[in-house]
N, C-alpha and C. Protein backbone atom coordinates (compact mmCIF):
# COMPACT_ATOMS: atom_id res chain seq x y z
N UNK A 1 117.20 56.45 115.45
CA UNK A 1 116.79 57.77 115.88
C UNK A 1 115.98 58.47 114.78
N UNK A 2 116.40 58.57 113.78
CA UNK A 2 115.88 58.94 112.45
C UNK A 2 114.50 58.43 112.46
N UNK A 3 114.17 57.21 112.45
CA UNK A 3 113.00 56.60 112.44
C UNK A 3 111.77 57.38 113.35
N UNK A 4 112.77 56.86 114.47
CA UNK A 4 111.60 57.55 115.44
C UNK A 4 111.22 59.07 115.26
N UNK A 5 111.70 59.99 115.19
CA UNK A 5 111.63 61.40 114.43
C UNK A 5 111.03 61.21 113.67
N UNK A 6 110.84 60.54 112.36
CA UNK A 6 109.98 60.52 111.33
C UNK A 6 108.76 60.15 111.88
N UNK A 7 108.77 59.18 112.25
CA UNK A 7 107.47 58.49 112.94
C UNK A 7 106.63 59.55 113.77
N UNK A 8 107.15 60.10 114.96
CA UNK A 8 106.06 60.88 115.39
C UNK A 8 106.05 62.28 114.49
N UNK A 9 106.50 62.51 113.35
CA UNK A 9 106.13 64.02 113.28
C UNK A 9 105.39 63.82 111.68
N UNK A 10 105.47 62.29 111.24
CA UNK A 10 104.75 62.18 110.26
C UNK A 10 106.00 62.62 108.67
N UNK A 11 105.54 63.05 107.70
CA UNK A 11 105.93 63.78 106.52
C UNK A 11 107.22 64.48 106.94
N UNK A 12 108.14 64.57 106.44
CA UNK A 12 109.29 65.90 106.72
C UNK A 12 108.75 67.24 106.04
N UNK A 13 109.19 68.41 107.00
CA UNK A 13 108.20 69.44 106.46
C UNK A 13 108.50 69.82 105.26
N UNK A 14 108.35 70.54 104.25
CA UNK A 14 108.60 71.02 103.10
C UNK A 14 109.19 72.10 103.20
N UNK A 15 110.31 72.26 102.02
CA UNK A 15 110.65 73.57 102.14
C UNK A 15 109.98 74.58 101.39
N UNK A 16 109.68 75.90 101.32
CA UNK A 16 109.10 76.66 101.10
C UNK A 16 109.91 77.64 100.32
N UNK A 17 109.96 77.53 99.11
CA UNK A 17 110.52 79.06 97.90
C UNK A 17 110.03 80.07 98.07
N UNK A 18 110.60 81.23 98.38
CA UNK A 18 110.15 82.57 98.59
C UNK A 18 109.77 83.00 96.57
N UNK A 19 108.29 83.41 96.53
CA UNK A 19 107.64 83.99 95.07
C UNK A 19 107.95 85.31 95.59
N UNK A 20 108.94 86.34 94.56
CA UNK A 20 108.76 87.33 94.64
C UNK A 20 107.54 88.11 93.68
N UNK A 21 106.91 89.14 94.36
CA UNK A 21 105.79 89.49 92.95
C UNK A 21 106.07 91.12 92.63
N UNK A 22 106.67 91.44 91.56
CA UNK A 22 107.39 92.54 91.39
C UNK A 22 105.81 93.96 91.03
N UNK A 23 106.34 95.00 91.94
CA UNK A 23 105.31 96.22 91.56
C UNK A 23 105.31 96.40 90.02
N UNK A 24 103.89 96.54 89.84
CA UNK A 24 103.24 96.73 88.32
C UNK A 24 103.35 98.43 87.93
N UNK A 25 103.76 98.21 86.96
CA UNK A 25 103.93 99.86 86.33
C UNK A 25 105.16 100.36 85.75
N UNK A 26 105.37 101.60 85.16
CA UNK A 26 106.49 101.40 84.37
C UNK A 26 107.85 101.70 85.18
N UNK A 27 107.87 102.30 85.83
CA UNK A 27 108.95 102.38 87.05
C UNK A 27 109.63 101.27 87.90
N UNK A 28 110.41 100.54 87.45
CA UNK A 28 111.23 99.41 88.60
C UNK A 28 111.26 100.39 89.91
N UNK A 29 111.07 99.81 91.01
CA UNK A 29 111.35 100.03 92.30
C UNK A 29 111.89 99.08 92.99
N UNK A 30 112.39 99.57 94.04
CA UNK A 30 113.63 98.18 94.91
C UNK A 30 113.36 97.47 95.73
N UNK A 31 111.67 96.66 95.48
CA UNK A 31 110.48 95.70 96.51
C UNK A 31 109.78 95.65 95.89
N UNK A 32 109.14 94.22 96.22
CA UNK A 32 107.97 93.33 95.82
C UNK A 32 106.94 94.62 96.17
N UNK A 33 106.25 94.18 95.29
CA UNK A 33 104.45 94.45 95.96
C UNK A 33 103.93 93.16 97.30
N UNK A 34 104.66 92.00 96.64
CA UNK A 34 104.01 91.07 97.91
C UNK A 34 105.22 90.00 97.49
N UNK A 35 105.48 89.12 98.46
CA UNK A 35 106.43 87.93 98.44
C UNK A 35 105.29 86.76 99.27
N UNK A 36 105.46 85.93 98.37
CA UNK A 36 104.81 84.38 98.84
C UNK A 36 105.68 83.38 99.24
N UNK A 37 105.63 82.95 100.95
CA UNK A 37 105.82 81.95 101.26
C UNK A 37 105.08 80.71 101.95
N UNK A 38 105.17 79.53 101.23
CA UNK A 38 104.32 78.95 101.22
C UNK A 38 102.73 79.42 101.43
N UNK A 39 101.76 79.55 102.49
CA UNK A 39 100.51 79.66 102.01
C UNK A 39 100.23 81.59 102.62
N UNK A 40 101.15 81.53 103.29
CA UNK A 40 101.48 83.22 103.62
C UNK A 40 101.73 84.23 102.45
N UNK A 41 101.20 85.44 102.49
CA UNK A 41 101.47 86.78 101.42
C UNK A 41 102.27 87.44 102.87
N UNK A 42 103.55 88.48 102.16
CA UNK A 42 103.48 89.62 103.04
C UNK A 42 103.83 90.50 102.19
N UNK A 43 102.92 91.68 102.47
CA UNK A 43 102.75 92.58 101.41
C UNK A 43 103.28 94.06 101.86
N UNK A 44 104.23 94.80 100.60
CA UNK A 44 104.82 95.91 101.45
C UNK A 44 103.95 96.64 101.62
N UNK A 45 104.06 98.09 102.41
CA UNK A 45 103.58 99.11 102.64
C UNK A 45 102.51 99.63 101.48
N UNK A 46 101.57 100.24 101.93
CA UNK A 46 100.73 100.66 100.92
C UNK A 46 100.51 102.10 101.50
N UNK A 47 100.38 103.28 100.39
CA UNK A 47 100.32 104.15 100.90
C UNK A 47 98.72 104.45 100.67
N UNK A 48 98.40 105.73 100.61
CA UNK A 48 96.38 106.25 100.22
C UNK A 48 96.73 106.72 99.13
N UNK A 49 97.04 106.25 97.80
CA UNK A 49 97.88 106.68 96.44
C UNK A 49 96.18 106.26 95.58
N UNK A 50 96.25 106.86 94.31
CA UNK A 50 95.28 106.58 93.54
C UNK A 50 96.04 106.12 92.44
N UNK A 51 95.38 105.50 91.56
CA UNK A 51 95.77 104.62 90.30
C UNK A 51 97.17 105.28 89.97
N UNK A 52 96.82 106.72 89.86
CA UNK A 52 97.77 107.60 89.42
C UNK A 52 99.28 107.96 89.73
N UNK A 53 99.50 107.23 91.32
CA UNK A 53 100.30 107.07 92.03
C UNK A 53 100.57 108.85 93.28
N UNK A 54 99.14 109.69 93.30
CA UNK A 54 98.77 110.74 94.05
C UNK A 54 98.76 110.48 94.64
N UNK A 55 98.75 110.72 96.07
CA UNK A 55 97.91 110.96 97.13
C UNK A 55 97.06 111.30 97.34
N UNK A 56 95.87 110.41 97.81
CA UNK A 56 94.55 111.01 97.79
C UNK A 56 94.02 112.55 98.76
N UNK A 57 92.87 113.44 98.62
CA UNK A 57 93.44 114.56 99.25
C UNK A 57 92.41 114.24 100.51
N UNK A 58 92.43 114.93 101.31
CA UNK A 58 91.41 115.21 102.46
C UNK A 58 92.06 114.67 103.76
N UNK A 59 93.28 114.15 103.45
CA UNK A 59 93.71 113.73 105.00
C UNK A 59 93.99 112.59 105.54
N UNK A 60 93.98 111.96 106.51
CA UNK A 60 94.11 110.82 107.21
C UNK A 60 92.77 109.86 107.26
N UNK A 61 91.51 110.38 107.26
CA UNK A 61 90.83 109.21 106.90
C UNK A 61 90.69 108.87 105.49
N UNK A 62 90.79 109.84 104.51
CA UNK A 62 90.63 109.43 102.73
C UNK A 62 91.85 108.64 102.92
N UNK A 63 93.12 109.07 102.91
CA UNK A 63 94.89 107.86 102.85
C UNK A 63 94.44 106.67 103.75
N UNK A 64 93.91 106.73 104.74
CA UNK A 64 93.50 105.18 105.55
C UNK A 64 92.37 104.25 104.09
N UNK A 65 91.16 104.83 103.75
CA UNK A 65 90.92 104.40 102.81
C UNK A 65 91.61 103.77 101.93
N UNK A 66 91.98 105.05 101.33
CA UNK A 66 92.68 104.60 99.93
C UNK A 66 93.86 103.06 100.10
N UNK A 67 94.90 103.74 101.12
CA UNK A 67 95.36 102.12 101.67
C UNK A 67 95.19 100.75 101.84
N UNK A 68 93.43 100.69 102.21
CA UNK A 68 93.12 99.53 102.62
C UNK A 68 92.35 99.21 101.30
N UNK A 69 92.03 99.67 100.41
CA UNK A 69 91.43 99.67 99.24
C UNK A 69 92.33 98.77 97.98
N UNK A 70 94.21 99.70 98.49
CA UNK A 70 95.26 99.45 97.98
C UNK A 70 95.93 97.87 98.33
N UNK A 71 95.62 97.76 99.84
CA UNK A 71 95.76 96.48 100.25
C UNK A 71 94.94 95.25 99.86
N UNK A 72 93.72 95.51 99.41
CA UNK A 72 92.65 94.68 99.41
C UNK A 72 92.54 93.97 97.46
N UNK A 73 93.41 95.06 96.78
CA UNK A 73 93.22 94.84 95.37
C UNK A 73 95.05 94.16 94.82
N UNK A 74 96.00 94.01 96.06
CA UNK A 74 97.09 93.37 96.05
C UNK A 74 96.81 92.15 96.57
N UNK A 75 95.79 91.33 97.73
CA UNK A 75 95.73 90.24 97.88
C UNK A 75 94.80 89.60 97.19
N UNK A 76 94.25 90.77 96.25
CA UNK A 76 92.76 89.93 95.17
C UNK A 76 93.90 89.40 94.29
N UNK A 77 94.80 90.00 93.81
CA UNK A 77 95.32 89.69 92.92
C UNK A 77 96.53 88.44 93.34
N UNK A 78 96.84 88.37 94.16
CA UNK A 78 97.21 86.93 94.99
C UNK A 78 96.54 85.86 95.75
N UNK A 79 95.45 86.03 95.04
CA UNK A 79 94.61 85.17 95.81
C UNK A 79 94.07 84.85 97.09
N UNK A 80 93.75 85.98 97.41
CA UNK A 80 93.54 86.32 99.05
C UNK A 80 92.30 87.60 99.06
N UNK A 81 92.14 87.64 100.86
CA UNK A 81 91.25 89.03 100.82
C UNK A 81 91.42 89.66 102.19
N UNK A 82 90.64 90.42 102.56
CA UNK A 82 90.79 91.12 103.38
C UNK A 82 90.30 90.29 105.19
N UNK A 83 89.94 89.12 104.52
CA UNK A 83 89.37 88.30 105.80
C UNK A 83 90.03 87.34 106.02
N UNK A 84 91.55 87.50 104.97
CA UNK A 84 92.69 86.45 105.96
C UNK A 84 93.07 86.80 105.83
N UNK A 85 93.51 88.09 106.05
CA UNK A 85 94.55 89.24 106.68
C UNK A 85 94.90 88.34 108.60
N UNK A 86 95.95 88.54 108.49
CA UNK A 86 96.44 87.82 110.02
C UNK A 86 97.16 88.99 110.76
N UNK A 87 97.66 90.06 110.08
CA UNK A 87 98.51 91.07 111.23
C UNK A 87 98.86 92.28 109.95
N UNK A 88 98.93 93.33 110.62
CA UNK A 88 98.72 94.59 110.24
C UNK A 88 99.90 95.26 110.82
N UNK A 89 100.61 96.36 109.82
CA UNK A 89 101.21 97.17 110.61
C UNK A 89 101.24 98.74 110.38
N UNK A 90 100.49 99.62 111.40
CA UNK A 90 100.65 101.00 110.68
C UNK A 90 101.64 102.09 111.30
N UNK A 91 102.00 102.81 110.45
CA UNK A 91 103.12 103.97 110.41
C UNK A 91 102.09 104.83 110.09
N UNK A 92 102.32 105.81 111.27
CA UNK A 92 101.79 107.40 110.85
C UNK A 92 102.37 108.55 110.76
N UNK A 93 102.15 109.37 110.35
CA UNK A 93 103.00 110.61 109.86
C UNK A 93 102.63 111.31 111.61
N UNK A 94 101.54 111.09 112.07
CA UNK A 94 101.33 112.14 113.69
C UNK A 94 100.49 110.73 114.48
N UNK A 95 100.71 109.93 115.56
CA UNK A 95 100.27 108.97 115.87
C UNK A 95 98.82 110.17 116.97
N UNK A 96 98.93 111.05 116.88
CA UNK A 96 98.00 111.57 117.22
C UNK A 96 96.54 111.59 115.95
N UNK A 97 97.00 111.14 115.36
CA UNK A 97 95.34 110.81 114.33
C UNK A 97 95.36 109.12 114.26
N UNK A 98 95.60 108.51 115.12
CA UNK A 98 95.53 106.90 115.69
C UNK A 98 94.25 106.56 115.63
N UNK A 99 93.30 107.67 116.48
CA UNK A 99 91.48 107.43 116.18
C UNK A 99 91.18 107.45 115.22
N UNK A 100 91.10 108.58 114.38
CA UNK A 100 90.64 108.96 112.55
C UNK A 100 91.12 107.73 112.01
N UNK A 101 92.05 107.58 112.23
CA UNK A 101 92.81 106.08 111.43
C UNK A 101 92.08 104.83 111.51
N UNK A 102 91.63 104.75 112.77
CA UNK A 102 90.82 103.75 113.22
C UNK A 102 89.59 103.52 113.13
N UNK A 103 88.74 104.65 112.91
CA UNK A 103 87.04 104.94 112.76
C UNK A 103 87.30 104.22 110.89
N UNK A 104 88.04 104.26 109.96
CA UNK A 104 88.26 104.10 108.67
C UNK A 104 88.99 102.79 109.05
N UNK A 105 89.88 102.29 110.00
CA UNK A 105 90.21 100.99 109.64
C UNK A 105 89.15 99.68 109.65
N UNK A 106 88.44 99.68 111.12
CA UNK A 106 87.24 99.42 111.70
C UNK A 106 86.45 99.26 110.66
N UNK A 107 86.21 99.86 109.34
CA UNK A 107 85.25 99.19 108.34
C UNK A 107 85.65 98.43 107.52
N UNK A 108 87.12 98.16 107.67
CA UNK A 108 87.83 96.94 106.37
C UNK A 108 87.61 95.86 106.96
N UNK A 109 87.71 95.69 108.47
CA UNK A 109 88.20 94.43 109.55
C UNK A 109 86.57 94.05 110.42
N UNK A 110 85.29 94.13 109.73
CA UNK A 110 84.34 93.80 110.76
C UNK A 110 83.85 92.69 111.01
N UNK A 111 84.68 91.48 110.11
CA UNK A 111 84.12 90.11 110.61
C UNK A 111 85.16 89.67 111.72
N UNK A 112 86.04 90.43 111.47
CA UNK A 112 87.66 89.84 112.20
C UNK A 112 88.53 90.96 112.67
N UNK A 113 89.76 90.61 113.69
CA UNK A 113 90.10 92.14 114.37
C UNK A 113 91.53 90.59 114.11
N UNK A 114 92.79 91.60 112.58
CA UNK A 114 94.13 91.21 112.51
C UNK A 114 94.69 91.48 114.02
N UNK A 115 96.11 91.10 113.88
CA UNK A 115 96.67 91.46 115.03
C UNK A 115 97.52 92.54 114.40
N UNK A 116 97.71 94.07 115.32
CA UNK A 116 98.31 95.17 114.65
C UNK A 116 99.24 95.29 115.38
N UNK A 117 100.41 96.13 114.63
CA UNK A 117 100.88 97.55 115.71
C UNK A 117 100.68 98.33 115.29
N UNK A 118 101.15 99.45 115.82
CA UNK A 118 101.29 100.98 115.27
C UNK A 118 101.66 101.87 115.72
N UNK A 119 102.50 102.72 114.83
CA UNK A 119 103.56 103.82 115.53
C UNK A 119 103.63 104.84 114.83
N UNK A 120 103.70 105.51 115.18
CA UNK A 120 104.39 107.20 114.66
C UNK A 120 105.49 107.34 114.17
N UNK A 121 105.65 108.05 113.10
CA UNK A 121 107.21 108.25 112.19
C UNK A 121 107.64 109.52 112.26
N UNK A 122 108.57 109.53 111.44
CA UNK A 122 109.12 111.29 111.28
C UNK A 122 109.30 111.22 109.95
N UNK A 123 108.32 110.49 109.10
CA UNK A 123 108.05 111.12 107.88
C UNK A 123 107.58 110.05 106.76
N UNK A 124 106.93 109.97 105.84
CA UNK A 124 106.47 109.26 105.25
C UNK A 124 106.78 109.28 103.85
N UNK A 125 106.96 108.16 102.92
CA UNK A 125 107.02 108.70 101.68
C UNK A 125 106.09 109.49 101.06
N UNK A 126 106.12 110.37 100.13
CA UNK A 126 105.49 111.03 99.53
C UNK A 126 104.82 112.45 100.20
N UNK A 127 105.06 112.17 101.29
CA UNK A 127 104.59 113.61 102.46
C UNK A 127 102.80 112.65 102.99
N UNK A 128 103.03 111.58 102.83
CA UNK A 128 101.41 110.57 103.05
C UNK A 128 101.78 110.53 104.58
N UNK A 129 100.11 110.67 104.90
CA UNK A 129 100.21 110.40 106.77
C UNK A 129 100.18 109.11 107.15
N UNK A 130 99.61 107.74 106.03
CA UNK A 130 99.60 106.79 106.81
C UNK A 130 100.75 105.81 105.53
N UNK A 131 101.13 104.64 106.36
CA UNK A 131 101.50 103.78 105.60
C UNK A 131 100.96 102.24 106.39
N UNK A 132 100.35 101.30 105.50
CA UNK A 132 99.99 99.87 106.10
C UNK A 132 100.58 99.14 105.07
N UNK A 133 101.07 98.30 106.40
CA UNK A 133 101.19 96.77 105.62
C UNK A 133 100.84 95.65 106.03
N UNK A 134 100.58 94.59 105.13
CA UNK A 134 99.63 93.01 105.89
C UNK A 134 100.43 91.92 105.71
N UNK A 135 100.05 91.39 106.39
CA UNK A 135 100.10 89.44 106.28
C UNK A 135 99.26 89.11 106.16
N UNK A 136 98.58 88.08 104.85
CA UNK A 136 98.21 87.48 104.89
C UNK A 136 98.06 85.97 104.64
N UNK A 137 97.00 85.03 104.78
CA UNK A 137 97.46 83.66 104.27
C UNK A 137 96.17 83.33 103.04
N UNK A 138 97.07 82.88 101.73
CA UNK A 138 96.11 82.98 100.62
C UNK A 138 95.26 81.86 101.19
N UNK A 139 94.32 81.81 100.38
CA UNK A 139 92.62 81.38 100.32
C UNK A 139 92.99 79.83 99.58
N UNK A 140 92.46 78.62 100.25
CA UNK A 140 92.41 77.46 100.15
C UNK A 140 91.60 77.11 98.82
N UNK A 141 92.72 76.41 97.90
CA UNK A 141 92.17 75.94 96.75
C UNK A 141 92.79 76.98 95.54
């Protein structure tokens, strides 16, 4: 029986070690910035924060920015980008700015459309309207 199992499925699959990759800066916090399994990233929440750890000001399309900006410089740094992003998830502080959110997401995603959800909260860290987070699968080689 064994045999035959091996035989059609080829190789036995590998197991896969979860890489935790701990947030940079002087503050421990209680989550990865991103965890690697096998050729997958999933990366926590990103808020529209500047270097500084602010909130950027002007609203829901500057924090959609800043986010995807935030997202895009966590999978550079894991070896990834914004064009193997595979699924998206956003939290909003009012799911009534879902459009604004979207006219600013729409320019990160124009070779490719992730698969999303998105929902409305009752509150965000930092008093921020949006929060995203990705999957992605790092970049071959």
């Amino acid at each position: 029986m064994t045999a035959l199992l091996t035989g059609c499925g080829g190789d036995a699959p590998r197991k896969s070690v979860p890489e935790f990759f701990p947030v940079s800066g002087s503050q421990p916090l209680p989550f990865s910035e991103a965890v690697q399994v096998g050729e997958m990233l999933y990366l926590s929440g990103q808020l529209g924060t500047d270097s500084s750890g602010k909130l950027v000001p002007g609203g829901i399309g500057p924090e959609t920015r800043q986010a995807l900006v935030n997202i895009a410089d966590v999978l550079e740094r894991h070896g990834s980008s914004m064009d193997q992003v595979v699924k998206c998830t956003v939290m909003l502080a009012d799911i009534g700015e879902w459009g604004a959110m979207n006219e600013v997401y729409l320019t990160f995603f124009r070779s490719h459309r992730p698969a999303r959800s998105a929902f409305g909260t009752n509150g965000l860290a930092l008093g921020a309207r949006i929060e995203l987070e990705c999957m992605a699968v790092r970049k071959p080689g």
